[in-house]
Each structure stands twice: as structure tokens, then as C-alpha cells.
PDB file of N, CA and C in Angstrom:
ATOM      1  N   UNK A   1     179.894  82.893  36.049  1.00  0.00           N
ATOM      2  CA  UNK A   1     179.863  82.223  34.757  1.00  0.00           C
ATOM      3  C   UNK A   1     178.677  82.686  33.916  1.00  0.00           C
ATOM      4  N   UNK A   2     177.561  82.540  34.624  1.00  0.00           N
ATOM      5  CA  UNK A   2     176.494  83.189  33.638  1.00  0.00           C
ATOM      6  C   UNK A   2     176.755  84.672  32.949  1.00  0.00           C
ATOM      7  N   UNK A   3     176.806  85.660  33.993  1.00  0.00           N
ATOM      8  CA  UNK A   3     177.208  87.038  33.464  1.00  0.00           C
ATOM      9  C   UNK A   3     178.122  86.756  31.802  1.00  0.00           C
ATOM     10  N   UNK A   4     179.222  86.239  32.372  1.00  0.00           N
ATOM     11  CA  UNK A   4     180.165  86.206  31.032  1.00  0.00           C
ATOM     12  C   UNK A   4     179.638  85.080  29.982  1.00  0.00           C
ATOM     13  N   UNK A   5     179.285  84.307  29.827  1.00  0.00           N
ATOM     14  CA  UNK A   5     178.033  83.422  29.311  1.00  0.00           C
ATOM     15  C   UNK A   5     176.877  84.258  28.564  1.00  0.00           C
ATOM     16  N   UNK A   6     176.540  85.212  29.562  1.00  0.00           N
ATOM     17  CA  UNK A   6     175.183  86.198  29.071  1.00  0.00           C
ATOM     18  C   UNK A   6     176.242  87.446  28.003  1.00  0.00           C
ATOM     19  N   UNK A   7     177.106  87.774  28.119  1.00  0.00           N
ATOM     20  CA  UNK A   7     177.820  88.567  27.634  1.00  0.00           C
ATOM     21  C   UNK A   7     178.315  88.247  26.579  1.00  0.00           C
ATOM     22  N   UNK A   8     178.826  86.810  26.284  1.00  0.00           N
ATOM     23  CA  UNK A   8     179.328  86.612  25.620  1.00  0.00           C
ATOM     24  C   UNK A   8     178.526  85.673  24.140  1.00  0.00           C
ATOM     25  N   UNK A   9     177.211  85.787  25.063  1.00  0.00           N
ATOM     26  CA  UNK A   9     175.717  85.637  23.739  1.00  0.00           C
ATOM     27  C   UNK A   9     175.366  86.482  23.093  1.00  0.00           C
ATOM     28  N   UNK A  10     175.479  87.730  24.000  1.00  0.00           N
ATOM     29  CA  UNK A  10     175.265  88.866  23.443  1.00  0.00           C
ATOM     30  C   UNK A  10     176.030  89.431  22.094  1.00  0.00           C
ATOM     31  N   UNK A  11     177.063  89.571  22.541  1.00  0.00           N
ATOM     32  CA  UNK A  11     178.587  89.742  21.377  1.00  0.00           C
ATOM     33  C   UNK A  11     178.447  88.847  20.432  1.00  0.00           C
ATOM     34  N   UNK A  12     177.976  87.839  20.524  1.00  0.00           N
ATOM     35  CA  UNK A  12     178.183  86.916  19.321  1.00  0.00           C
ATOM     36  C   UNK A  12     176.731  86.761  18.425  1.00  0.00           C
ATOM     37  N   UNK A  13     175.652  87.387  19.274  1.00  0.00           N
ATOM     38  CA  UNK A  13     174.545  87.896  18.680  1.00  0.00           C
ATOM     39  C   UNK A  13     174.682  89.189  17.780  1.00  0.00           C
ATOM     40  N   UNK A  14     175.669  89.819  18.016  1.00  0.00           N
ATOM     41  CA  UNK A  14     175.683  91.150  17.476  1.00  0.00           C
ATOM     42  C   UNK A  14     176.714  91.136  16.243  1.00  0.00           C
ATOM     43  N   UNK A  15     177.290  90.420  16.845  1.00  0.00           N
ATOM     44  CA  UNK A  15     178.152  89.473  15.387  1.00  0.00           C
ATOM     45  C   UNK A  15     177.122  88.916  14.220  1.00  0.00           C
ATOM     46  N   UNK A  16     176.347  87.972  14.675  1.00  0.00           N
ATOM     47  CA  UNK A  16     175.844  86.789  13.313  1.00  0.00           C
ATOM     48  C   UNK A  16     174.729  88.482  12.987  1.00  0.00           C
ATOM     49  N   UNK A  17     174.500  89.148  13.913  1.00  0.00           N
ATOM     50  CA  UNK A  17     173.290  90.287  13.086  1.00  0.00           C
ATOM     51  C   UNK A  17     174.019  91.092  11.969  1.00  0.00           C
ATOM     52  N   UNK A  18     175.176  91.592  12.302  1.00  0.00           N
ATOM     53  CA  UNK A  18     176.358  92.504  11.669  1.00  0.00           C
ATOM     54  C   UNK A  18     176.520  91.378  10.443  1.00  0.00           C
ATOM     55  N   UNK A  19     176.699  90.715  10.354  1.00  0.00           N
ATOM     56  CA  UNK A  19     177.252  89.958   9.499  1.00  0.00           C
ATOM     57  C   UNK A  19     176.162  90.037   8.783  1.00  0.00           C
ATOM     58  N   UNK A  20     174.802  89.695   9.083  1.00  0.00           N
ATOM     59  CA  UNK A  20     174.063  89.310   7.935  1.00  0.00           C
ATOM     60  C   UNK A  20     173.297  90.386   7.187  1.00  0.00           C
ATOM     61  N   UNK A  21     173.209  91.716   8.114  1.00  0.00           N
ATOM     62  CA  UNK A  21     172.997  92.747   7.614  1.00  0.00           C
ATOM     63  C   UNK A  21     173.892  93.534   6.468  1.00  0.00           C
ATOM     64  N   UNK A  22     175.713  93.153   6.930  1.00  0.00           N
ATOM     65  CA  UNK A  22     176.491  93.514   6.080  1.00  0.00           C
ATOM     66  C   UNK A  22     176.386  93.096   4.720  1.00  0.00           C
ATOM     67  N   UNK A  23     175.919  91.532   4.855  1.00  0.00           N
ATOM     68  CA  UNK A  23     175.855  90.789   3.369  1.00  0.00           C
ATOM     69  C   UNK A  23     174.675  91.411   2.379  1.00  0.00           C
ATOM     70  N   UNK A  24     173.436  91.238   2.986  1.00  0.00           N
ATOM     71  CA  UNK A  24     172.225  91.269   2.865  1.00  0.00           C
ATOM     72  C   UNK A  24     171.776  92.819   2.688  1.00  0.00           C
ATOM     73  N   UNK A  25     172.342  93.373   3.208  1.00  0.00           N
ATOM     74  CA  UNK A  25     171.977  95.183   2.873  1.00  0.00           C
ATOM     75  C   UNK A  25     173.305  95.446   2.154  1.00  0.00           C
ATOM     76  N   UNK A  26     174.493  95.980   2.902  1.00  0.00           N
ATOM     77  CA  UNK A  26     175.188  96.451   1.988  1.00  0.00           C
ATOM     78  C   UNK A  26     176.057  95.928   0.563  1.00  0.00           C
ATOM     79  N   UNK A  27     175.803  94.588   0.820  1.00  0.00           N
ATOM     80  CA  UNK A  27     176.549  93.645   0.318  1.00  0.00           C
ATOM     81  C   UNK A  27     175.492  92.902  -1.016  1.00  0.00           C
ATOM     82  N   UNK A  28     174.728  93.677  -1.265  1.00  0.00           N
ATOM     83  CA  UNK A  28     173.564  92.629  -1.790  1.00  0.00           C
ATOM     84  C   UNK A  28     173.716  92.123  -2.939  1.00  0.00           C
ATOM     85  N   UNK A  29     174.322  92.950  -3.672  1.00  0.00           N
ATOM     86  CA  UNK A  29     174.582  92.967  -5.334  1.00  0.00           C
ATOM     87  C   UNK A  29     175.657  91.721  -5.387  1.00  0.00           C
ATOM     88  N   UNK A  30     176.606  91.650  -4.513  1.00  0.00           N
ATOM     89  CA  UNK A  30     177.040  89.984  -4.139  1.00  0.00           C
ATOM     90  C   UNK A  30     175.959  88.809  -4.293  1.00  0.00           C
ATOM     91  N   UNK A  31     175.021  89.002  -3.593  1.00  0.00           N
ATOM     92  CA  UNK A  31     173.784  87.797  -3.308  1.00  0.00           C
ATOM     93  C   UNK A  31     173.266  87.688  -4.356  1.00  0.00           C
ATOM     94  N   UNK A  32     172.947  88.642  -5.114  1.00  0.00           N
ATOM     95  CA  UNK A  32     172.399  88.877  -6.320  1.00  0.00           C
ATOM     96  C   UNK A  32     173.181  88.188  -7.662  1.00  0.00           C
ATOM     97  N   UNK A  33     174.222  87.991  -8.018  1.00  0.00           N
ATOM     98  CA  UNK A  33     175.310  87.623  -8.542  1.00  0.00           C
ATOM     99  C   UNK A  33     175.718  86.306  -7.885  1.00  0.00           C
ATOM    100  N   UNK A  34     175.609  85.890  -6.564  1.00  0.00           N
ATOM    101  CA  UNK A  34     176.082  84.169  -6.570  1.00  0.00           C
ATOM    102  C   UNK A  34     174.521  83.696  -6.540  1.00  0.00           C
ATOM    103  N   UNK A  35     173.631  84.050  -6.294  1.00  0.00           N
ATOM    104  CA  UNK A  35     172.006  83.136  -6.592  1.00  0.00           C
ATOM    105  C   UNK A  35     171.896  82.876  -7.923  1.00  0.00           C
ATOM    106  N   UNK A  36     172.487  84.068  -9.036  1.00  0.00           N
ATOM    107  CA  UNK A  36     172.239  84.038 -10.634  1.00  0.00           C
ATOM    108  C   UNK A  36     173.431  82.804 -11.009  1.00  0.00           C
ATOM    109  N   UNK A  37     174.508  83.319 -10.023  1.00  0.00           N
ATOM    110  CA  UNK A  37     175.804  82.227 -10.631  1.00  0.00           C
ATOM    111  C   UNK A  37     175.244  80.579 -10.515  1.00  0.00           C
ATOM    112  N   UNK A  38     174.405  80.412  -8.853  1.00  0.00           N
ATOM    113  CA  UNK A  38     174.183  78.958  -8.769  1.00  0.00           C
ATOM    114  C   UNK A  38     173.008  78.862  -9.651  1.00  0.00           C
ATOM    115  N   UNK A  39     172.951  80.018  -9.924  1.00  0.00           N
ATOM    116  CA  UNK A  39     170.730  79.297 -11.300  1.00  0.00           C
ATOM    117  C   UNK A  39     170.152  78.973 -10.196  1.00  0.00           C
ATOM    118  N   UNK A  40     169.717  79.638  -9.213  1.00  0.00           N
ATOM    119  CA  UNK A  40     168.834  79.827  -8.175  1.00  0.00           C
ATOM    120  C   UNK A  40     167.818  80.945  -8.491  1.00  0.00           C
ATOM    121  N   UNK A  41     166.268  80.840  -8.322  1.00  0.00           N
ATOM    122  CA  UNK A  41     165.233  81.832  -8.351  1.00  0.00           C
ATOM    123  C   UNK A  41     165.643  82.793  -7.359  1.00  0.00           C
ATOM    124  N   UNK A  42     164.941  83.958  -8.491  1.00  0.00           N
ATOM    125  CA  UNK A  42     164.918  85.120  -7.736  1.00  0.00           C
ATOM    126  C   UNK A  42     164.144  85.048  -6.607  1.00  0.00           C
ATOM    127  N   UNK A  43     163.030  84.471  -6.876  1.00  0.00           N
ATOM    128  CA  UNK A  43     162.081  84.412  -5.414  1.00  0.00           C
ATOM    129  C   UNK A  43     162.767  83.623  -4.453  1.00  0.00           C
ATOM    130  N   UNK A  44     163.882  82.513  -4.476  1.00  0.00           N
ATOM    131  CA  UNK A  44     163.849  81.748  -3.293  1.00  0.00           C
ATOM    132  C   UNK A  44     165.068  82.675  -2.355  1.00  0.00           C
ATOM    133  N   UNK A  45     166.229  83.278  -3.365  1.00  0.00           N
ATOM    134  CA  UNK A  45     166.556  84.567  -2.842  1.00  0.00           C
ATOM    135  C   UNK A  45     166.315  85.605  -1.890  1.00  0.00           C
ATOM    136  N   UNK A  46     165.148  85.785  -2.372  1.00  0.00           N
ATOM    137  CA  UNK A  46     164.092  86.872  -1.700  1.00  0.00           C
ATOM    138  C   UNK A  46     163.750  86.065  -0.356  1.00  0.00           C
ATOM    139  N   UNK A  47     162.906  85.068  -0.566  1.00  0.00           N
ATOM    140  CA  UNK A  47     162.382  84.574   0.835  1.00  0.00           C
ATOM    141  C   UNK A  47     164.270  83.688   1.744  1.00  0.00           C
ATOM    142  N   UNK A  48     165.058  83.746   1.282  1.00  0.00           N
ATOM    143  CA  UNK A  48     166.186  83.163   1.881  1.00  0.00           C
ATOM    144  C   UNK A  48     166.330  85.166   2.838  1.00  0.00           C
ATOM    145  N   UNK A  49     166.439  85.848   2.079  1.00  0.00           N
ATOM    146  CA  UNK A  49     166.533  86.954   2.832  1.00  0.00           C
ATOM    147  C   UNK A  49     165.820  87.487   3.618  1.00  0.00           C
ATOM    148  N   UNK A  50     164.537  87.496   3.557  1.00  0.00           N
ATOM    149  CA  UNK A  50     163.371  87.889   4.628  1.00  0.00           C
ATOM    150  C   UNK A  50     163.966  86.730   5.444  1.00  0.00           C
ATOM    151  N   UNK A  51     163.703  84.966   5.939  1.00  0.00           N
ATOM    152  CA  UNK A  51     164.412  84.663   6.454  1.00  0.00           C
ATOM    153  C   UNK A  51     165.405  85.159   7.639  1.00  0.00           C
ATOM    154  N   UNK A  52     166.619  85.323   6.639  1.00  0.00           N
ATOM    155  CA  UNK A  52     167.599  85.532   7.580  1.00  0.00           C
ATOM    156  C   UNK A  52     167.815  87.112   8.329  1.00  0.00           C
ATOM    157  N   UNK A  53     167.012  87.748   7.863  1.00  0.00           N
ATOM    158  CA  UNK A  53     166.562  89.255   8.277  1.00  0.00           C
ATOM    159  C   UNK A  53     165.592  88.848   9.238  1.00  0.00           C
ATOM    160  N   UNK A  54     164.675  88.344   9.105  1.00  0.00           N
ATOM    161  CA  UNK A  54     163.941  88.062  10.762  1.00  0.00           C
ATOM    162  C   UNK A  54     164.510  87.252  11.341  1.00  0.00           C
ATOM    163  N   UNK A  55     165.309  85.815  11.513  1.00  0.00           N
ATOM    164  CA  UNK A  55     166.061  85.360  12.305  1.00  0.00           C
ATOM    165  C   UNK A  55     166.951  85.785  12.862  1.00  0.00           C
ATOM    166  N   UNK A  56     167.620  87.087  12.481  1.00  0.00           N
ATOM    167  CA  UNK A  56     168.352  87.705  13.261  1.00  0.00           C
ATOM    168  C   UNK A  56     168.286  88.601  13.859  1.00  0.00           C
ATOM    169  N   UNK A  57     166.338  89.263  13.803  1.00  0.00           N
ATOM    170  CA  UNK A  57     166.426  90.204  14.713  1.00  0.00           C
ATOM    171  C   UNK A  57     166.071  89.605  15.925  1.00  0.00           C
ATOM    172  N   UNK A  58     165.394  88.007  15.758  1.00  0.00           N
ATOM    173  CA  UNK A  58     165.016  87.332  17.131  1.00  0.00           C
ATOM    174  C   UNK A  58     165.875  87.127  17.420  1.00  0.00           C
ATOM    175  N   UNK A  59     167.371  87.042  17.583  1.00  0.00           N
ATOM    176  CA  UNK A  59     168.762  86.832  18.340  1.00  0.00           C
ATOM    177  C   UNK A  59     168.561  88.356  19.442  1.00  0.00           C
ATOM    178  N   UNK A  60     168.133  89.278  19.178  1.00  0.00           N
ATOM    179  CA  UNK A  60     167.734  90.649  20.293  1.00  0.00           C
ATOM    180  C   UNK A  60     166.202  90.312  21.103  1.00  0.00           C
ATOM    181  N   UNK A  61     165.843  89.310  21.104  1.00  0.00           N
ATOM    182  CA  UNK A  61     165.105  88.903  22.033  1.00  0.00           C
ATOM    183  C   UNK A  61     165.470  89.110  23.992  1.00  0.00           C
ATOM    184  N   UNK A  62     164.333  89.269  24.399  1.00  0.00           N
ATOM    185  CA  UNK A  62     164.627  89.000  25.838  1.00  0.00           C
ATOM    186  C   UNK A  62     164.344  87.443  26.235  1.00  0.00           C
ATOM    187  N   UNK A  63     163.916  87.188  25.264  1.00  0.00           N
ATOM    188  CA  UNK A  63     163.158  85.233  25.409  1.00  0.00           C
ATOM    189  C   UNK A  63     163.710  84.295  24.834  1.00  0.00           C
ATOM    190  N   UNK A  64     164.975  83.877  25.580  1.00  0.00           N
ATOM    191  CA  UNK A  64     165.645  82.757  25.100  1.00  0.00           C
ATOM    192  C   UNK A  64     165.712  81.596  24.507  1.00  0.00           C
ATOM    193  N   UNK A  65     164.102  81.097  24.211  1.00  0.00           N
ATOM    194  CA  UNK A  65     163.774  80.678  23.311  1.00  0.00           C
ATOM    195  C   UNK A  65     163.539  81.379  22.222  1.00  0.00           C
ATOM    196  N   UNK A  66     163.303  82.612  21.930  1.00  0.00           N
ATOM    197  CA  UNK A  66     163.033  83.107  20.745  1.00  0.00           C
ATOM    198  C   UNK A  66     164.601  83.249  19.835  1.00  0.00           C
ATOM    199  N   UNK A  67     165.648  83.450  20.789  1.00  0.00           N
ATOM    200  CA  UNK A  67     166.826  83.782  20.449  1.00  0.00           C
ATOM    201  C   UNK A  67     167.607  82.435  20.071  1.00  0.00           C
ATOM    202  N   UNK A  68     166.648  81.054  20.345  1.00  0.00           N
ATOM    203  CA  UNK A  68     167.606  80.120  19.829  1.00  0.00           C
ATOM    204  C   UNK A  68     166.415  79.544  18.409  1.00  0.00           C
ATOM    205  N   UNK A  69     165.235  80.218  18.427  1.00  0.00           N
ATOM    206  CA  UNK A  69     164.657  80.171  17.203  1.00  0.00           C
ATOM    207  C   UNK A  69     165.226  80.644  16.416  1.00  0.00           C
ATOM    208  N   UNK A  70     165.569  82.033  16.209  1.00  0.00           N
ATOM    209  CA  UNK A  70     166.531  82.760  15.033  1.00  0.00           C
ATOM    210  C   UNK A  70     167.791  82.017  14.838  1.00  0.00           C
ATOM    211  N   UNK A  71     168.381  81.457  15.916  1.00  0.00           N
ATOM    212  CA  UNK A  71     169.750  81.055  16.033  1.00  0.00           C
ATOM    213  C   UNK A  71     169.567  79.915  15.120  1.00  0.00           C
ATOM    214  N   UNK A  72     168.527  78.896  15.657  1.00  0.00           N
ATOM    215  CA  UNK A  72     168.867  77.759  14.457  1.00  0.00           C
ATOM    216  C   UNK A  72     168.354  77.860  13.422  1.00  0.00           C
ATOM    217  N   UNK A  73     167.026  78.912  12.968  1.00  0.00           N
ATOM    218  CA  UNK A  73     167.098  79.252  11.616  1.00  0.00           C
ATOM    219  C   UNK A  73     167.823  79.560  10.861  1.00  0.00           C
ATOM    220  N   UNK A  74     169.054  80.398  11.637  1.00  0.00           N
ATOM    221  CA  UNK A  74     169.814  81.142  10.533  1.00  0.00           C
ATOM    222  C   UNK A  74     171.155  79.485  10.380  1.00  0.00           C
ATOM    223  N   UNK A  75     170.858  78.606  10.830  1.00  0.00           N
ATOM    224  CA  UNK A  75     171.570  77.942  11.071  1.00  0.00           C
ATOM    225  C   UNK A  75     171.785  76.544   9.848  1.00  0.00           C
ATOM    226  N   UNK A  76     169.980  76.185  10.008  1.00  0.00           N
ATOM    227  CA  UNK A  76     169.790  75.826   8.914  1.00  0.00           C
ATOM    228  C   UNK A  76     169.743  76.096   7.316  1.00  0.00           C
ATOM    229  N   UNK A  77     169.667  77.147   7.478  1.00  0.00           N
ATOM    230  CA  UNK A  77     170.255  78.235   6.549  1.00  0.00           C
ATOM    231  C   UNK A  77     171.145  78.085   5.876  1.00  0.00           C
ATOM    232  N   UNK A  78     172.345  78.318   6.814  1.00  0.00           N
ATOM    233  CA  UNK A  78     173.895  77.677   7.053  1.00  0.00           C
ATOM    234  C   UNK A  78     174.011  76.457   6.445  1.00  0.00           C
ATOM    235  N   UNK A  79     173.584  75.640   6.725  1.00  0.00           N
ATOM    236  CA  UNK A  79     173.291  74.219   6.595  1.00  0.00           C
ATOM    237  C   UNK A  79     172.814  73.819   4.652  1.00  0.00           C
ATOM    238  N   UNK A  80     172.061  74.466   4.773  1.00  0.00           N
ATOM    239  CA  UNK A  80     171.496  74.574   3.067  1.00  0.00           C
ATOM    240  C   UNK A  80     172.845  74.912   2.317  1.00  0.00           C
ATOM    241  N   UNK A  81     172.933  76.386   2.963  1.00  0.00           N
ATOM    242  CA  UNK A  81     173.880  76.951   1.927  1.00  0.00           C
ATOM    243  C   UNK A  81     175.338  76.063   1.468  1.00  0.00           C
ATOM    244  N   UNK A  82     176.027  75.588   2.544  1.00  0.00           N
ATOM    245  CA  UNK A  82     176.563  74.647   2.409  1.00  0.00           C
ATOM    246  C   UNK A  82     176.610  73.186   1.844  1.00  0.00           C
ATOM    247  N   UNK A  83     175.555  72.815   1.506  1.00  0.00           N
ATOM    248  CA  UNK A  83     175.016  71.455   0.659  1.00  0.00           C
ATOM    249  C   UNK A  83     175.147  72.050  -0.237  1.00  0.00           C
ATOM    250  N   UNK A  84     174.303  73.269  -0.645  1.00  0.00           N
ATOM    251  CA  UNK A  84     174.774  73.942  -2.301  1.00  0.00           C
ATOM    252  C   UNK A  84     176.240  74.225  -2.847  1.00  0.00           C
ATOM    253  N   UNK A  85     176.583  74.505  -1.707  1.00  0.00           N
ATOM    254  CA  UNK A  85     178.245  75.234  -2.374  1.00  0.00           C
ATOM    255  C   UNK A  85     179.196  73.534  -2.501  1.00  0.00           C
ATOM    256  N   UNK A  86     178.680  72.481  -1.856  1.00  0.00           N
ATOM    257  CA  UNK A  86     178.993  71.463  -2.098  1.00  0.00           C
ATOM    258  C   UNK A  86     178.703  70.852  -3.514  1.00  0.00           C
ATOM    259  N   UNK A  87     177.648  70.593  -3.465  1.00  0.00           N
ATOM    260  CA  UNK A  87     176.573  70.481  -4.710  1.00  0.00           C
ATOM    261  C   UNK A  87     177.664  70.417  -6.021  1.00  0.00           C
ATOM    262  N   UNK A  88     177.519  72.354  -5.962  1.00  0.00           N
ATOM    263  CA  UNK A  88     178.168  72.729  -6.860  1.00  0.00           C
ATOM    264  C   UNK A  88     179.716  72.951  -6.991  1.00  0.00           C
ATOM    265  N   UNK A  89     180.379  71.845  -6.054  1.00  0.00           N
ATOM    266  CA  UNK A  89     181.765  72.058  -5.816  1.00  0.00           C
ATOM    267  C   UNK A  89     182.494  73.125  -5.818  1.00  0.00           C
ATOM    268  N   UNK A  90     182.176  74.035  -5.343  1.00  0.00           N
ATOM    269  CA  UNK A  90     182.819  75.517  -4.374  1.00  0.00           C
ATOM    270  C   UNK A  90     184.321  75.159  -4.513  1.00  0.00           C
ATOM    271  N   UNK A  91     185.102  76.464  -4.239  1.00  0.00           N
ATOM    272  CA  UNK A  91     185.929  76.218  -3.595  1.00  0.00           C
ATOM    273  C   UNK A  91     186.053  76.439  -1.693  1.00  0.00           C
ATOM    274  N   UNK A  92     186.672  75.515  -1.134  1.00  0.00           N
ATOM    275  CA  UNK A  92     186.898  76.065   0.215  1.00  0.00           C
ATOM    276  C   UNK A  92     186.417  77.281   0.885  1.00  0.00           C
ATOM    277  N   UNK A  93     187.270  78.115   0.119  1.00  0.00           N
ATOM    278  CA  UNK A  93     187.123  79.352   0.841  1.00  0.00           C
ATOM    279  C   UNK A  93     185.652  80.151   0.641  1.00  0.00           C
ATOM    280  N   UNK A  94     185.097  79.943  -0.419  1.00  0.00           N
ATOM    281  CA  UNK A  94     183.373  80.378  -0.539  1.00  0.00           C
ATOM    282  C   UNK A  94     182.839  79.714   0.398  1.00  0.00           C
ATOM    283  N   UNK A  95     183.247  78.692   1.165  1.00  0.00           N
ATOM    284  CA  UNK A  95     182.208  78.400   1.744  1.00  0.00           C
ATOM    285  C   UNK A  95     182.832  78.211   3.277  1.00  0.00           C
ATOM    286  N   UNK A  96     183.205  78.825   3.846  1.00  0.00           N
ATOM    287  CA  UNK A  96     184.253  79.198   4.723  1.00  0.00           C
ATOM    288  C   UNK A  96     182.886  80.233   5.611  1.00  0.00           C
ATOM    289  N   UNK A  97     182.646  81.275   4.827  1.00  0.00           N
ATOM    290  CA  UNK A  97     181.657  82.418   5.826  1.00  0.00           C
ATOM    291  C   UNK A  97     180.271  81.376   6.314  1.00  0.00           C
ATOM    292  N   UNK A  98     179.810  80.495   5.293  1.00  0.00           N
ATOM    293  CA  UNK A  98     178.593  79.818   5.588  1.00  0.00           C
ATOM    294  C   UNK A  98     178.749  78.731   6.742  1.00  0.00           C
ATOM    295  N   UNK A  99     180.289  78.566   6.663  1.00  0.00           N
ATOM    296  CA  UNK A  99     180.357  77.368   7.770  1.00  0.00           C
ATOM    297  C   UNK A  99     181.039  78.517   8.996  1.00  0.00           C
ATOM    298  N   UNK A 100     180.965  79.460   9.408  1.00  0.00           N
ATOM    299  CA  UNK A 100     181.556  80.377  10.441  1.00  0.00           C
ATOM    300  C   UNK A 100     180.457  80.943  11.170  1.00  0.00           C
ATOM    301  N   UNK A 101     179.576  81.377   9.902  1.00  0.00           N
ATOM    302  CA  UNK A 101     177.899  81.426  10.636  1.00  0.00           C
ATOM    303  C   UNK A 101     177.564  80.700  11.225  1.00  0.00           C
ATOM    304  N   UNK A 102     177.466  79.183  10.298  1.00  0.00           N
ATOM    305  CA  UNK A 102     176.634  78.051  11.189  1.00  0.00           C
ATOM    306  C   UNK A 102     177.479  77.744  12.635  1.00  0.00           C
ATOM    307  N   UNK A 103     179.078  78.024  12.591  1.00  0.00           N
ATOM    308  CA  UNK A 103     179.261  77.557  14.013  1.00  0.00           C
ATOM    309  C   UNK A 103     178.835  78.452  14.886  1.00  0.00           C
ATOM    310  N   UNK A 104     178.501  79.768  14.615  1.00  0.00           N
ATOM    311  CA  UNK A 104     178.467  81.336  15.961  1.00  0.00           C
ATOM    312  C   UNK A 104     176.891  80.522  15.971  1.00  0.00           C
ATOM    313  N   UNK A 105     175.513  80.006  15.339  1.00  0.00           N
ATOM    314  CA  UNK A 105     174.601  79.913  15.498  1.00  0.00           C
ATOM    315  C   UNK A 105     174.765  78.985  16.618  1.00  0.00           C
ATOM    316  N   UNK A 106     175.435  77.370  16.284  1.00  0.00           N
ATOM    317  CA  UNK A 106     175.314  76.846  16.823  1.00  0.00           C
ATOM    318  C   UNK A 106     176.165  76.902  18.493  1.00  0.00           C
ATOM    319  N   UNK A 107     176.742  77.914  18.396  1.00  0.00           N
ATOM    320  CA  UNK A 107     177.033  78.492  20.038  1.00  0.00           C
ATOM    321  C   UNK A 107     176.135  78.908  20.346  1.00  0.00           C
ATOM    322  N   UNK A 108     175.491  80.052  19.806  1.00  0.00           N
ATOM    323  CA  UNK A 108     174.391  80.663  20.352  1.00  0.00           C
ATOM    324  C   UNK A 108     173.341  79.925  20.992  1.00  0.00           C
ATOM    325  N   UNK A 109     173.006  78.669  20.308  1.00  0.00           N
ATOM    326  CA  UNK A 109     171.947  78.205  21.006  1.00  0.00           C
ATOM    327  C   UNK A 109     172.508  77.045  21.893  1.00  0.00           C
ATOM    328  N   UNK A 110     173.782  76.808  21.633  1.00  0.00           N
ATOM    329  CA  UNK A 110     174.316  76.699  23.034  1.00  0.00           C
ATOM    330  C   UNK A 110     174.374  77.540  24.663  1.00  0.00           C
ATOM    331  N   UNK A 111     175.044  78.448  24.487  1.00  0.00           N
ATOM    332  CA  UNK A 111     175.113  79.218  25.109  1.00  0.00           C
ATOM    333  C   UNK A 111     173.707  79.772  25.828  1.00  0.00           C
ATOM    334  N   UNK A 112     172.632  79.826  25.271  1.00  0.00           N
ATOM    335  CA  UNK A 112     171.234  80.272  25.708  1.00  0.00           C
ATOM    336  C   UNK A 112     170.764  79.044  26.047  1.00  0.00           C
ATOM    337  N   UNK A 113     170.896  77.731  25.954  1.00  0.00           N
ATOM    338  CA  UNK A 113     170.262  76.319  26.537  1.00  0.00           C
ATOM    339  C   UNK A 113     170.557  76.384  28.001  1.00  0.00           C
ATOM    340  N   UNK A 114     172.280  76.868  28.081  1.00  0.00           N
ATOM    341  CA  UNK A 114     172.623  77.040  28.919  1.00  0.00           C
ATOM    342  C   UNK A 114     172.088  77.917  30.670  1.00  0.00           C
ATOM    343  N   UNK A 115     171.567  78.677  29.480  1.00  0.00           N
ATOM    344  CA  UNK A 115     171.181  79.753  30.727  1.00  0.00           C
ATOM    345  C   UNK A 115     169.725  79.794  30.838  1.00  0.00           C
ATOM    346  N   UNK A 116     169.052  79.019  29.697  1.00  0.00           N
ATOM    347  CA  UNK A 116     167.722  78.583  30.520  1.00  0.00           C
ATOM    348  C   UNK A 116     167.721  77.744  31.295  1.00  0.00           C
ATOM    349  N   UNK A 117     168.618  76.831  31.676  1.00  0.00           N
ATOM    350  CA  UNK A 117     169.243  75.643  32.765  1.00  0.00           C
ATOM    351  C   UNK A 117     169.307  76.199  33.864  1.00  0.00           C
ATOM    352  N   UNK A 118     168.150  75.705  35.022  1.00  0.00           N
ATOM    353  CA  UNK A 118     168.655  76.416  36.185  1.00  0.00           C
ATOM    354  C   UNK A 118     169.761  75.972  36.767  1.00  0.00           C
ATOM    355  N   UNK A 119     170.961  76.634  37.894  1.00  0.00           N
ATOM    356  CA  UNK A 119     171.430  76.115  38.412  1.00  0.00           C
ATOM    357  C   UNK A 119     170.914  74.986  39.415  1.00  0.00           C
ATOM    358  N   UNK A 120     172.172  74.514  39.059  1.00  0.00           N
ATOM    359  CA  UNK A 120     172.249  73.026  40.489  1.00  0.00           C
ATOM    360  C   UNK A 120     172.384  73.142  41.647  1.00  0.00           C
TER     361      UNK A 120
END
């Protein structure tokens, strides 16, 4: 169970990183365009991205606490972003990726609670 447990943190670590690199690097001029759409600062932008760019490189941790630090940062994150897209009455589907993140986070630091748990 652990192996596939450990495997399957991994994969889903490499997921929420892919994802946020996709948005956040290649994708940026998106971010750039819904922060201006919600009348959000450029600076809080900026530090929302440093953020989620270091929370996800601590998901490649060997220290499973460090990996559920990134995990619930990027989580709360999640969490924000979603009050906003509420806020501002979104539709559904905009806010569909923010709530898909927050659930892979909140496995993740499932999944790693887990395996700092010694066996019984």
C-alpha cells in the first residue's frame, strides 16, 4: 500500500506542478487578463505567483512535511481563488480548475499524512 500511496503522491505532485507551471509560465497572458478582469493589483498577482511557483516546487521535496507545506499553500490559494470567482459570480466552469487544484492539494496532503504514519 505505501509503494502505490508513495507513487501515487508522486503523480499527482507532478500534476498540481504541470498545471501550475502551464498556467503561470505558458499560460500567463491568461492571468494577466483575469487579475485586470477581477480589478485585482498587479502586485498581488505577482506575489499570488511567486507563491504558487514556490509551493510547488516544495511538492519535490524528500520531507514530507515540506511537501504538505506547498500542498496546502497552493491550497489555500485554491481556497481564495474560489471566494473570488464567487464574489464575483463566475460562471461554474471558471471555477472548475481552482476547485480541481484544491482537491489534488488536498489529497496530497492526505496521502503524505499518511505515510508519515508509522505502521501499526
Amino acid at each position: 500500500m505505501n509503494i502505490t500511496m508513495s507513487l501515487s503522491l508522486e503523480v499527482l505532485s507532478i500534476l498540481v506542478f504541470g498545471s501550475i507551471i502551464f498556467v503561470w509560465g505558458i499560460r500567463y497572458n491568461n492571468i494577466k487578463d483575469e487579475f485586470k478582469h477581477f480589478q485585482l493589483p498587479n502586485w498581488l498577482r505577482d506575489l499570488v505567483g511567486i507563491l504558487k511557483l514556490s509551493f510547488a516546487i516544495m511538492l519535490f521535496s524528500k520531507d514530507l512535511q515540506i511537501v504538505q507545506i506547498g500542498a496546502s499553500g497552493i491550497a489555500l490559494l485554491m481556497v481564495a481563488a474560489l471566494v473570488t470567482h464567487l464574489r464575483l459570480k463566475s460562471e461554474p466552469a471558471r471555477m472548475l480548475p481552482s476547485f480541481a487544484l484544491l482537491c489534488a492539494c488536498v489529497a496530497i496532503v492526505y496521502m503524505s499524512n499518511q505515510l508519515l504514519i508509522p505502521p501499526a
